[in-house]
ModelCIF file with pLDDT and N, C-alpha, C, O atoms, coordinates in Angstrom:
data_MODEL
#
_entry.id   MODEL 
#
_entity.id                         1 
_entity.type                       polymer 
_entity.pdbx_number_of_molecules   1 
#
_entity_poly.entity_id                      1 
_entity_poly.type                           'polypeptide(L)' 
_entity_poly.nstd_linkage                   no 
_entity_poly.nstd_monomer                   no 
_entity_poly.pdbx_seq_one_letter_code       
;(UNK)(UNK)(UNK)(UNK)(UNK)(UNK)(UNK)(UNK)(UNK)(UNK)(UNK)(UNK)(UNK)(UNK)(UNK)(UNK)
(UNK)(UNK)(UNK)(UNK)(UNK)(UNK)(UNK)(UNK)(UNK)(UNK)(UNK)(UNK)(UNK)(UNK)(UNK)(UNK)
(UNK)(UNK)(UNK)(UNK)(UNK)(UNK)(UNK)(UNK)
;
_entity_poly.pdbx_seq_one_letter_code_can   XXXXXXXXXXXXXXXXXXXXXXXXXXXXXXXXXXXXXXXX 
_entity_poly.pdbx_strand_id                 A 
#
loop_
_entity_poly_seq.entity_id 
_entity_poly_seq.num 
_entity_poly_seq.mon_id 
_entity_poly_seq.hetero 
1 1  UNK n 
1 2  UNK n 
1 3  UNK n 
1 4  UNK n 
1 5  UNK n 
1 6  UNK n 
1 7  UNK n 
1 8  UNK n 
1 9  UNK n 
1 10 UNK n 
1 11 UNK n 
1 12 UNK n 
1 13 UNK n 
1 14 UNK n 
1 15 UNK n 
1 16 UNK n 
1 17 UNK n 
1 18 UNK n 
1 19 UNK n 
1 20 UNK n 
1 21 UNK n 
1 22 UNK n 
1 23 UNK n 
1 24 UNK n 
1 25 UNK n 
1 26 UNK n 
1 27 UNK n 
1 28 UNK n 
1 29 UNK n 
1 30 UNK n 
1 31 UNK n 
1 32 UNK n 
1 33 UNK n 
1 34 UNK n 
1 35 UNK n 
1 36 UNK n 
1 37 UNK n 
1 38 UNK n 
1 39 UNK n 
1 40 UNK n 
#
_struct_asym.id          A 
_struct_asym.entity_id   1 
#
loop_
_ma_qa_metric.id 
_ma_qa_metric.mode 
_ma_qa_metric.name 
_ma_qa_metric.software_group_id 
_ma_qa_metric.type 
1 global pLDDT . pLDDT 
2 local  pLDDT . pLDDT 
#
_ma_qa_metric_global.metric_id      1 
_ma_qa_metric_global.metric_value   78.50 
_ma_qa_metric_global.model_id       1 
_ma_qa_metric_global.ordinal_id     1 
#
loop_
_ma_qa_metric_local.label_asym_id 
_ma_qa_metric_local.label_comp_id 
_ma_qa_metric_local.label_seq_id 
_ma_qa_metric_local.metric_id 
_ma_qa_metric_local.metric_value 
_ma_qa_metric_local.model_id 
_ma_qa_metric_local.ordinal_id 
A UNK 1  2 44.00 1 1  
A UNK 2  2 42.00 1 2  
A UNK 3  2 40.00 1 3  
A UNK 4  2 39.00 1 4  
A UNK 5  2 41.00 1 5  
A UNK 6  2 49.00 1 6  
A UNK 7  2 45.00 1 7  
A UNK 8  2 52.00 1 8  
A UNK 9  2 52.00 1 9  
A UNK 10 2 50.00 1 10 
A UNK 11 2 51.00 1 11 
A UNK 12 2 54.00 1 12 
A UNK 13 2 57.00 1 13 
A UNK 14 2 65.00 1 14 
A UNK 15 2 76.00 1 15 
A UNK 16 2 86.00 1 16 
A UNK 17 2 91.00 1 17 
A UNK 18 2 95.00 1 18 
A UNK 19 2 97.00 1 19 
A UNK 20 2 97.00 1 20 
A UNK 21 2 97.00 1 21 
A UNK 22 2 96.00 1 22 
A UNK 23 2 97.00 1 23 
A UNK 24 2 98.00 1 24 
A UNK 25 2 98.00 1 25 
A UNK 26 2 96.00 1 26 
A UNK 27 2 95.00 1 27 
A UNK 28 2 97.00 1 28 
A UNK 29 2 96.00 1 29 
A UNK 30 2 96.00 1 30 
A UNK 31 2 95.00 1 31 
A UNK 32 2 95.00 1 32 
A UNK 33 2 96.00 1 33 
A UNK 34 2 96.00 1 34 
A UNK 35 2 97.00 1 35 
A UNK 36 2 96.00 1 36 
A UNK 37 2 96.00 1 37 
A UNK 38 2 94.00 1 38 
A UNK 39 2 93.00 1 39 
A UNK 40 2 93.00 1 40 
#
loop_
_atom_site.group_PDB 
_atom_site.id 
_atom_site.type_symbol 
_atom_site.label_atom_id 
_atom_site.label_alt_id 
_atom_site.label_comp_id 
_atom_site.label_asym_id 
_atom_site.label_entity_id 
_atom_site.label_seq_id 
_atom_site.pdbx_PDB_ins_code 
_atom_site.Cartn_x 
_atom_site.Cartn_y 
_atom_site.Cartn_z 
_atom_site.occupancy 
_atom_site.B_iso_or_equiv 
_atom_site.pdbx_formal_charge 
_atom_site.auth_seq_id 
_atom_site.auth_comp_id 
_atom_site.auth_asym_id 
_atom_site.auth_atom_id 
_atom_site.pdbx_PDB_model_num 
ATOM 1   N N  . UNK A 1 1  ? 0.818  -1.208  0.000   1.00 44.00 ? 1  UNK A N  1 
ATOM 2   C CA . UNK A 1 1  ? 0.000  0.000   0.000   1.00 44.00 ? 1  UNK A CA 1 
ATOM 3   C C  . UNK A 1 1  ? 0.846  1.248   0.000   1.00 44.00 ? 1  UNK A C  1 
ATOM 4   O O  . UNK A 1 1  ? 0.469  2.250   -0.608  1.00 44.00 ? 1  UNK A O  1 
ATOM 5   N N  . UNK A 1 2  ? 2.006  1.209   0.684   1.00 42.00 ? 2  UNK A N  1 
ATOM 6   C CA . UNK A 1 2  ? 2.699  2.370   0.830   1.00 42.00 ? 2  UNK A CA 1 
ATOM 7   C C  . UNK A 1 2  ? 3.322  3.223   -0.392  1.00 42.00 ? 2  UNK A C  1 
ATOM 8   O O  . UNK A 1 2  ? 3.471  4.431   -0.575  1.00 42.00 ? 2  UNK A O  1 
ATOM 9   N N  . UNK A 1 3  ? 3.706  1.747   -1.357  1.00 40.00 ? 3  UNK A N  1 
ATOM 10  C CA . UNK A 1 3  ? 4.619  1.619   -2.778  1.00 40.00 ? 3  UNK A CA 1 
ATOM 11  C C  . UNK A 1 3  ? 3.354  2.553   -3.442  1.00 40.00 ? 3  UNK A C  1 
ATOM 12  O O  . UNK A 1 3  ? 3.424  3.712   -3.851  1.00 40.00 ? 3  UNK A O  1 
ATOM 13  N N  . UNK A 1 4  ? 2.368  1.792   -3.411  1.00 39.00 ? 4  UNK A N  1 
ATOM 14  C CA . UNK A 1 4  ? 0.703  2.132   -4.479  1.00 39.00 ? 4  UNK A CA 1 
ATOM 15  C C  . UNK A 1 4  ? 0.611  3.934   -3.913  1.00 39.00 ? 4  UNK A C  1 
ATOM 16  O O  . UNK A 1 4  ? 0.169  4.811   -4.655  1.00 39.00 ? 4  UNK A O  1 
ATOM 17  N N  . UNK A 1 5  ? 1.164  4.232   -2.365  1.00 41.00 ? 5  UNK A N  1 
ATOM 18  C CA . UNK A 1 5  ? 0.630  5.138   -2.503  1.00 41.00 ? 5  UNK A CA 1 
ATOM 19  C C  . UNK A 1 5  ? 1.522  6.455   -2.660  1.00 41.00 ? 5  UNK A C  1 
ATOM 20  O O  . UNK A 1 5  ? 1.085  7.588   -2.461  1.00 41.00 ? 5  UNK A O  1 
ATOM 21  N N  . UNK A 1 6  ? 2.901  6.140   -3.063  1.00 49.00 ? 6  UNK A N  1 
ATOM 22  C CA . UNK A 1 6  ? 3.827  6.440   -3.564  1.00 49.00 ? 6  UNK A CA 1 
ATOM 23  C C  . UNK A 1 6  ? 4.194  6.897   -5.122  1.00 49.00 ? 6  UNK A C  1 
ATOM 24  O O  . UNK A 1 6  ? 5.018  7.739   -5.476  1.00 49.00 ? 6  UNK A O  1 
ATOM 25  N N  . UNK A 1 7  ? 3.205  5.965   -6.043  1.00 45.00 ? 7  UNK A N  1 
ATOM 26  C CA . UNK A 1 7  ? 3.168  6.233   -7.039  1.00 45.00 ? 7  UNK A CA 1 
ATOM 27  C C  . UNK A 1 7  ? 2.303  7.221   -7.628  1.00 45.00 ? 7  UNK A C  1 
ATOM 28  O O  . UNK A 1 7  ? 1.208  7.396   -7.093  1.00 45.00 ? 7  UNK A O  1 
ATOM 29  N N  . UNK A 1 8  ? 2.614  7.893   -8.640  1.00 52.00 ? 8  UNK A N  1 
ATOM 30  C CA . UNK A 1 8  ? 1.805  9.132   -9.038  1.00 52.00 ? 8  UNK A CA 1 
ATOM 31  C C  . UNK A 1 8  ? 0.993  8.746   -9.598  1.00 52.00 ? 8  UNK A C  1 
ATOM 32  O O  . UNK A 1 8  ? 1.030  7.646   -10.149 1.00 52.00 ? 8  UNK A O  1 
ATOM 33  N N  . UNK A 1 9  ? -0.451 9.904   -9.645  1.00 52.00 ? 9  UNK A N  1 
ATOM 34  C CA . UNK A 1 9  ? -1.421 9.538   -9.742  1.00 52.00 ? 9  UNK A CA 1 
ATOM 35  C C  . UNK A 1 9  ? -1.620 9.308   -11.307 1.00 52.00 ? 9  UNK A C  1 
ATOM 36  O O  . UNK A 1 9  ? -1.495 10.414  -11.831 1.00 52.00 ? 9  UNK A O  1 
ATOM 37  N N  . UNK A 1 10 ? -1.918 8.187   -12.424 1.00 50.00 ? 10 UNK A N  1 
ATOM 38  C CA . UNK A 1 10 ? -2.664 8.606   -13.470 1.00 50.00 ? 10 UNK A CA 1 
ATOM 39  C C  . UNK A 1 10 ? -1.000 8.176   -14.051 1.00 50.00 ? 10 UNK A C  1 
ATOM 40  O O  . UNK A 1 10 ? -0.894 8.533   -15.224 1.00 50.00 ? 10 UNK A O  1 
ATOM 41  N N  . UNK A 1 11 ? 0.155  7.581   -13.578 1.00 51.00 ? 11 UNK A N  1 
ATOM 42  C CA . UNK A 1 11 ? 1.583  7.075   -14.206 1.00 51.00 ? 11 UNK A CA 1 
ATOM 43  C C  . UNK A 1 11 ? 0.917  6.109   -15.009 1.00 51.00 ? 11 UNK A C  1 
ATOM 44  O O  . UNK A 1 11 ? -0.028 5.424   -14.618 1.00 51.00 ? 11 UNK A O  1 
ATOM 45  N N  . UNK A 1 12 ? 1.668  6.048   -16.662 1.00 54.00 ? 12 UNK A N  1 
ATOM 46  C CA . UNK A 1 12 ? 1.552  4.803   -16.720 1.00 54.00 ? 12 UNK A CA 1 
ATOM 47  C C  . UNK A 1 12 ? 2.838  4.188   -17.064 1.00 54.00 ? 12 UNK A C  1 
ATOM 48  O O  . UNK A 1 12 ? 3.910  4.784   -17.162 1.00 54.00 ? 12 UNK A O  1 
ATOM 49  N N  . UNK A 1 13 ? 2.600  2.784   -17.260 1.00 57.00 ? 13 UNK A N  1 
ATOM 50  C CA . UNK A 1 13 ? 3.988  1.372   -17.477 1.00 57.00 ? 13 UNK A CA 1 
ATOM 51  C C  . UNK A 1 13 ? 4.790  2.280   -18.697 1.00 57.00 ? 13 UNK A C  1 
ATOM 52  O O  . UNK A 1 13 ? 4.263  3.234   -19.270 1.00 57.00 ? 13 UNK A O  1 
ATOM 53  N N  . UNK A 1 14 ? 6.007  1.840   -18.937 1.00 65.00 ? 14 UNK A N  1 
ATOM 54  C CA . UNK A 1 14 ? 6.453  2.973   -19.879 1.00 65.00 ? 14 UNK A CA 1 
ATOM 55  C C  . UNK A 1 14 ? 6.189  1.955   -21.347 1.00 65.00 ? 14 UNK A C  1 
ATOM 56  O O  . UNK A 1 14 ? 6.627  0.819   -21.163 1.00 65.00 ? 14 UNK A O  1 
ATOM 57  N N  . UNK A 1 15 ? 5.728  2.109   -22.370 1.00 76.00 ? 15 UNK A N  1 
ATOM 58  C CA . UNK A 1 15 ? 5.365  1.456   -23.833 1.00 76.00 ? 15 UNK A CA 1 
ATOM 59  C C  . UNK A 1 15 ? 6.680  0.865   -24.656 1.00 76.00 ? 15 UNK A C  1 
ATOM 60  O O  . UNK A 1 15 ? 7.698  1.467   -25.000 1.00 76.00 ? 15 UNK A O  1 
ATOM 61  N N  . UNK A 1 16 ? 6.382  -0.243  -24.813 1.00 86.00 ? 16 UNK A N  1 
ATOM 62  C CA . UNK A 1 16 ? 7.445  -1.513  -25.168 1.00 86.00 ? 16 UNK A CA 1 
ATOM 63  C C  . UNK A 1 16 ? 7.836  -0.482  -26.163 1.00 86.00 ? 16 UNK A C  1 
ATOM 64  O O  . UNK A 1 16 ? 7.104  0.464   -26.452 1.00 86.00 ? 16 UNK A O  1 
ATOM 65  N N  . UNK A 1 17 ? 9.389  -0.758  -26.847 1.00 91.00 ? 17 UNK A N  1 
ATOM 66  C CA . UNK A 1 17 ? 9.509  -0.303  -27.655 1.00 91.00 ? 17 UNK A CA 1 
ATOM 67  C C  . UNK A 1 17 ? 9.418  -1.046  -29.320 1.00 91.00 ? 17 UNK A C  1 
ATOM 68  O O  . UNK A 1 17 ? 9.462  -2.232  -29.648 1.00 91.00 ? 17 UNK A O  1 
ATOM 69  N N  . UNK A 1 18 ? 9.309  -0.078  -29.962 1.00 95.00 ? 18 UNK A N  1 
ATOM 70  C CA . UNK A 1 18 ? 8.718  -0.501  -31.472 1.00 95.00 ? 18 UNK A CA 1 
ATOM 71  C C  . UNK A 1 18 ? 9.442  -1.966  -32.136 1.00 95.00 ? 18 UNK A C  1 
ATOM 72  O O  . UNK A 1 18 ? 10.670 -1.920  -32.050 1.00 95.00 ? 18 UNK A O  1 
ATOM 73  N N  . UNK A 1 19 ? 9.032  -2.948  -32.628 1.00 97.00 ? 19 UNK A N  1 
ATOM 74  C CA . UNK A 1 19 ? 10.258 -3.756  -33.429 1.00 97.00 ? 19 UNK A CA 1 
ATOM 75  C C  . UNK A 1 19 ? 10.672 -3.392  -34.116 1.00 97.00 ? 19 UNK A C  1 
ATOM 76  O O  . UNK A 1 19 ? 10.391 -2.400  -34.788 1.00 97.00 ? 19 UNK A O  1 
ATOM 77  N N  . UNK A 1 20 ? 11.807 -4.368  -34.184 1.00 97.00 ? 20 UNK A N  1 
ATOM 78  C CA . UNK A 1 20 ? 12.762 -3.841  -35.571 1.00 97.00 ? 20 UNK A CA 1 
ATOM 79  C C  . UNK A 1 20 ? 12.691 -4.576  -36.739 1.00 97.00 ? 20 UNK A C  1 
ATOM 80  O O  . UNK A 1 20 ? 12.659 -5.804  -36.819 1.00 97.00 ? 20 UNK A O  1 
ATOM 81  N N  . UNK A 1 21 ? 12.663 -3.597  -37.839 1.00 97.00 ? 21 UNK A N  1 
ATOM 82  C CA . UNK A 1 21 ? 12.224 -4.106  -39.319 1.00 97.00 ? 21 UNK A CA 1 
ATOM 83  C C  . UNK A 1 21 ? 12.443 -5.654  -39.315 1.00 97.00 ? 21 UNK A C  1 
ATOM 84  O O  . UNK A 1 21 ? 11.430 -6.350  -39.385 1.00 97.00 ? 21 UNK A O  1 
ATOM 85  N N  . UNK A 1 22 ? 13.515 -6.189  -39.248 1.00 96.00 ? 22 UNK A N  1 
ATOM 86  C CA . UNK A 1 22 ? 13.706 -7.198  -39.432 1.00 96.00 ? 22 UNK A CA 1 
ATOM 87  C C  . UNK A 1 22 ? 12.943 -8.197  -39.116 1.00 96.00 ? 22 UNK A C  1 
ATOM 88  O O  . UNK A 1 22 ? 12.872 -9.172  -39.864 1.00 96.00 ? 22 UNK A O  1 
ATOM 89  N N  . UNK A 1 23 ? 12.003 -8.099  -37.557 1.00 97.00 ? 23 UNK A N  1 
ATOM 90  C CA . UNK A 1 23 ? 11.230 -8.981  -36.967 1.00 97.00 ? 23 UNK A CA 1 
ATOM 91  C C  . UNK A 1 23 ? 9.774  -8.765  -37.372 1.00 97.00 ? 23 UNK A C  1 
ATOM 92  O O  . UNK A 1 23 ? 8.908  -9.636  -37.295 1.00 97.00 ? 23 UNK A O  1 
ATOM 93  N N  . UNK A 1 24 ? 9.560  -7.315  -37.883 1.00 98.00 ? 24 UNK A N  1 
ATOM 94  C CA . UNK A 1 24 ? 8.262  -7.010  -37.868 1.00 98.00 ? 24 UNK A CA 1 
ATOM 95  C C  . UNK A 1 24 ? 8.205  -6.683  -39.550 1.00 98.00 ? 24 UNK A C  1 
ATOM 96  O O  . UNK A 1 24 ? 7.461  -5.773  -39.917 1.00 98.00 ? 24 UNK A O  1 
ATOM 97  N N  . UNK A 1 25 ? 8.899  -7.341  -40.429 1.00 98.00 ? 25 UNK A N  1 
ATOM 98  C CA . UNK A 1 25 ? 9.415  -7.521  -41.856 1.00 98.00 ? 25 UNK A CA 1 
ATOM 99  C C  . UNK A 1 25 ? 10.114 -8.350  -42.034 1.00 98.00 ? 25 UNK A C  1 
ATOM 100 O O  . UNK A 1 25 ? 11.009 -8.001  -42.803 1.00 98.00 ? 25 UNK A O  1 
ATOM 101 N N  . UNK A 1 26 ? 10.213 -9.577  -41.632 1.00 96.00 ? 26 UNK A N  1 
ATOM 102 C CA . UNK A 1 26 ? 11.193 -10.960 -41.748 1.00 96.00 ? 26 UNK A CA 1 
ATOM 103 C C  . UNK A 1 26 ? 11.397 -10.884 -43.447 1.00 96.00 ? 26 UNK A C  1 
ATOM 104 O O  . UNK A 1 26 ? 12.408 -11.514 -43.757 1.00 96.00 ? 26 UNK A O  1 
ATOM 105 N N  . UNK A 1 27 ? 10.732 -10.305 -44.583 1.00 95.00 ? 27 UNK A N  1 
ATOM 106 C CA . UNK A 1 27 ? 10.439 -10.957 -45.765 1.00 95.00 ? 27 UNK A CA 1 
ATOM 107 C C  . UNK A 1 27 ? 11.252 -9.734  -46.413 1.00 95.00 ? 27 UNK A C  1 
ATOM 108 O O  . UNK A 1 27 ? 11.605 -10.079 -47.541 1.00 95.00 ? 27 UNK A O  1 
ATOM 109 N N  . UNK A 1 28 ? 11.759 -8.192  -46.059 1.00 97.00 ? 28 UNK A N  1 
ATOM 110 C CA . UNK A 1 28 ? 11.451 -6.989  -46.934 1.00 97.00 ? 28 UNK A CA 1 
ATOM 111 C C  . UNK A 1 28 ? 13.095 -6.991  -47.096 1.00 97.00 ? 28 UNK A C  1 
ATOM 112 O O  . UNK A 1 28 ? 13.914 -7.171  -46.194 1.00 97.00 ? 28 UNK A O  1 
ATOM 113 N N  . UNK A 1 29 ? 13.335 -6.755  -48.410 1.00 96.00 ? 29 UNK A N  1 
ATOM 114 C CA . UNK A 1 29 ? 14.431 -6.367  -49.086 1.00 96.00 ? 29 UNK A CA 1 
ATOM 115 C C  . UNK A 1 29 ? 15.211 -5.347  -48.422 1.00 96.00 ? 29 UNK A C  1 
ATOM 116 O O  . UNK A 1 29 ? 14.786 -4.221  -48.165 1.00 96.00 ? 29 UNK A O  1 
ATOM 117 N N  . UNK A 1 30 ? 16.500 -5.829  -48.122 1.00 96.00 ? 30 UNK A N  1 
ATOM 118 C CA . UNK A 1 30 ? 17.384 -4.572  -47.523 1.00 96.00 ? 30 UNK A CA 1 
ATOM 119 C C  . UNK A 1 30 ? 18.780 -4.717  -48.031 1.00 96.00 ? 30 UNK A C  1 
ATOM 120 O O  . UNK A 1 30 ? 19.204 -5.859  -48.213 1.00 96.00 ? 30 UNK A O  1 
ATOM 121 N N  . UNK A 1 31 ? 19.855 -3.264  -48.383 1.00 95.00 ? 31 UNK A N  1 
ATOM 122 C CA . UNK A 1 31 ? 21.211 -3.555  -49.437 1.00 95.00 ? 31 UNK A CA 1 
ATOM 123 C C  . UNK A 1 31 ? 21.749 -2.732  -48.461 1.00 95.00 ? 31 UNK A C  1 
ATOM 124 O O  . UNK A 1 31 ? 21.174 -2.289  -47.466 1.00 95.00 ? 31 UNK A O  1 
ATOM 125 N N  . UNK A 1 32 ? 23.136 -2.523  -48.890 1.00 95.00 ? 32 UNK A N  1 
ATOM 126 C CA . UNK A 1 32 ? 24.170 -1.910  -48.460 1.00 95.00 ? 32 UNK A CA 1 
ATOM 127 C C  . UNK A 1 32 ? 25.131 -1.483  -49.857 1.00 95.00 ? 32 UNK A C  1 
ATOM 128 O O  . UNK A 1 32 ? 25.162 -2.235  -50.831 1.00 95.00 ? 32 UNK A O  1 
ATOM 129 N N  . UNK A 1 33 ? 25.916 -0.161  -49.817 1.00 96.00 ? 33 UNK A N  1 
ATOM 130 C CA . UNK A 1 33 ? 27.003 -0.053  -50.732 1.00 96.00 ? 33 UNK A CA 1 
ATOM 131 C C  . UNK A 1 33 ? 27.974 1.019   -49.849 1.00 96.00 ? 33 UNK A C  1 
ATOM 132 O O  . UNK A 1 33 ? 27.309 1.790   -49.158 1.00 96.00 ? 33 UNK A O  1 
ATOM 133 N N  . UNK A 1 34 ? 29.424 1.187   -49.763 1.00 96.00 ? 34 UNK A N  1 
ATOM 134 C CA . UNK A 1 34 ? 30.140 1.965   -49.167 1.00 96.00 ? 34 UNK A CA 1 
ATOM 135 C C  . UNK A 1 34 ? 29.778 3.350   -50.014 1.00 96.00 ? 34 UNK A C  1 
ATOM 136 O O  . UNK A 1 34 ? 29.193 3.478   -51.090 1.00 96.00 ? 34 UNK A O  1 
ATOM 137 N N  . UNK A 1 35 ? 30.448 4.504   -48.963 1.00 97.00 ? 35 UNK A N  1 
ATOM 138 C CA . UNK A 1 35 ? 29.943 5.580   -49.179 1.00 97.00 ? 35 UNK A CA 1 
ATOM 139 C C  . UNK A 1 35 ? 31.156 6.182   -49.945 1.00 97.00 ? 35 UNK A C  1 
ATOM 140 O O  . UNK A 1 35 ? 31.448 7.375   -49.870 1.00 97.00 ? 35 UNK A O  1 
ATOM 141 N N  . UNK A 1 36 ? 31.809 5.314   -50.654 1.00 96.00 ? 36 UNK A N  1 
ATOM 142 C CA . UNK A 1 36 ? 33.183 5.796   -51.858 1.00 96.00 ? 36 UNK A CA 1 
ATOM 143 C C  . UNK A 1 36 ? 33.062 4.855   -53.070 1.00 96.00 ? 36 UNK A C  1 
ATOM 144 O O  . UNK A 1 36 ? 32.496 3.777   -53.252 1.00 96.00 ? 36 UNK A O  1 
ATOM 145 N N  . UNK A 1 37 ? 33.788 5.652   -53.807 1.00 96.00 ? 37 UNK A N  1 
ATOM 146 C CA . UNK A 1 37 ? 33.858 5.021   -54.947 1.00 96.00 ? 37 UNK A CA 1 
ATOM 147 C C  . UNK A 1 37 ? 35.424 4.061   -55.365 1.00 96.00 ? 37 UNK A C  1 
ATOM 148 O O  . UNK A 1 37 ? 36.497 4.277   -54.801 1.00 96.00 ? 37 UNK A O  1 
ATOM 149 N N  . UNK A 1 38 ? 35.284 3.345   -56.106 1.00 94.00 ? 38 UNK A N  1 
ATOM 150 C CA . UNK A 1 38 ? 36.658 2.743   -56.176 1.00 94.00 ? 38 UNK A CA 1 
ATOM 151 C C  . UNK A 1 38 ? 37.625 3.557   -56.262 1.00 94.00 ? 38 UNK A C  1 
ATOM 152 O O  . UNK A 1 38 ? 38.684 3.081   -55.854 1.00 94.00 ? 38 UNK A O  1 
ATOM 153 N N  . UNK A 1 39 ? 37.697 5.089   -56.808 1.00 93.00 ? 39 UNK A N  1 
ATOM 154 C CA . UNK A 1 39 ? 38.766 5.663   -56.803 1.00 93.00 ? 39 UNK A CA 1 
ATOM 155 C C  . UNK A 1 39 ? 38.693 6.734   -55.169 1.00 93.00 ? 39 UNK A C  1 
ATOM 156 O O  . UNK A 1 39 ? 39.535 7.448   -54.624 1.00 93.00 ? 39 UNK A O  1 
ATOM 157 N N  . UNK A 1 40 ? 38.005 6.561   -55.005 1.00 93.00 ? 40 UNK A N  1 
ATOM 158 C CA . UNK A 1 40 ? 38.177 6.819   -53.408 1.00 93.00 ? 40 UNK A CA 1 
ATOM 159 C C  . UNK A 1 40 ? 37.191 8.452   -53.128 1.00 93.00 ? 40 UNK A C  1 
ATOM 160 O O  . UNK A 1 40 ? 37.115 8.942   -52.001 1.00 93.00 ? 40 UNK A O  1 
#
């Protein structure tokens, strides 16, 4: 009771955070290329 009455009024749980593409897009196309060119 003491904890409950400790806590502020109207707090809530803090919200899971978002997934990541990968899990919540197992299927979606993703690339990579360096940010130079062969001659540098």
């Amino acid at each position: 009771g003491a904890l409950l009455a400790q806590a502020p009024v109207g707090a809530r749980a803090p919200k899971a955070p978002p997934p990541a593409a990968e899990v919540a897009w197992p299927g979606v196309a993703r690339g990579g290329l360096p940010g130079t060119l062969a001659d540098g």
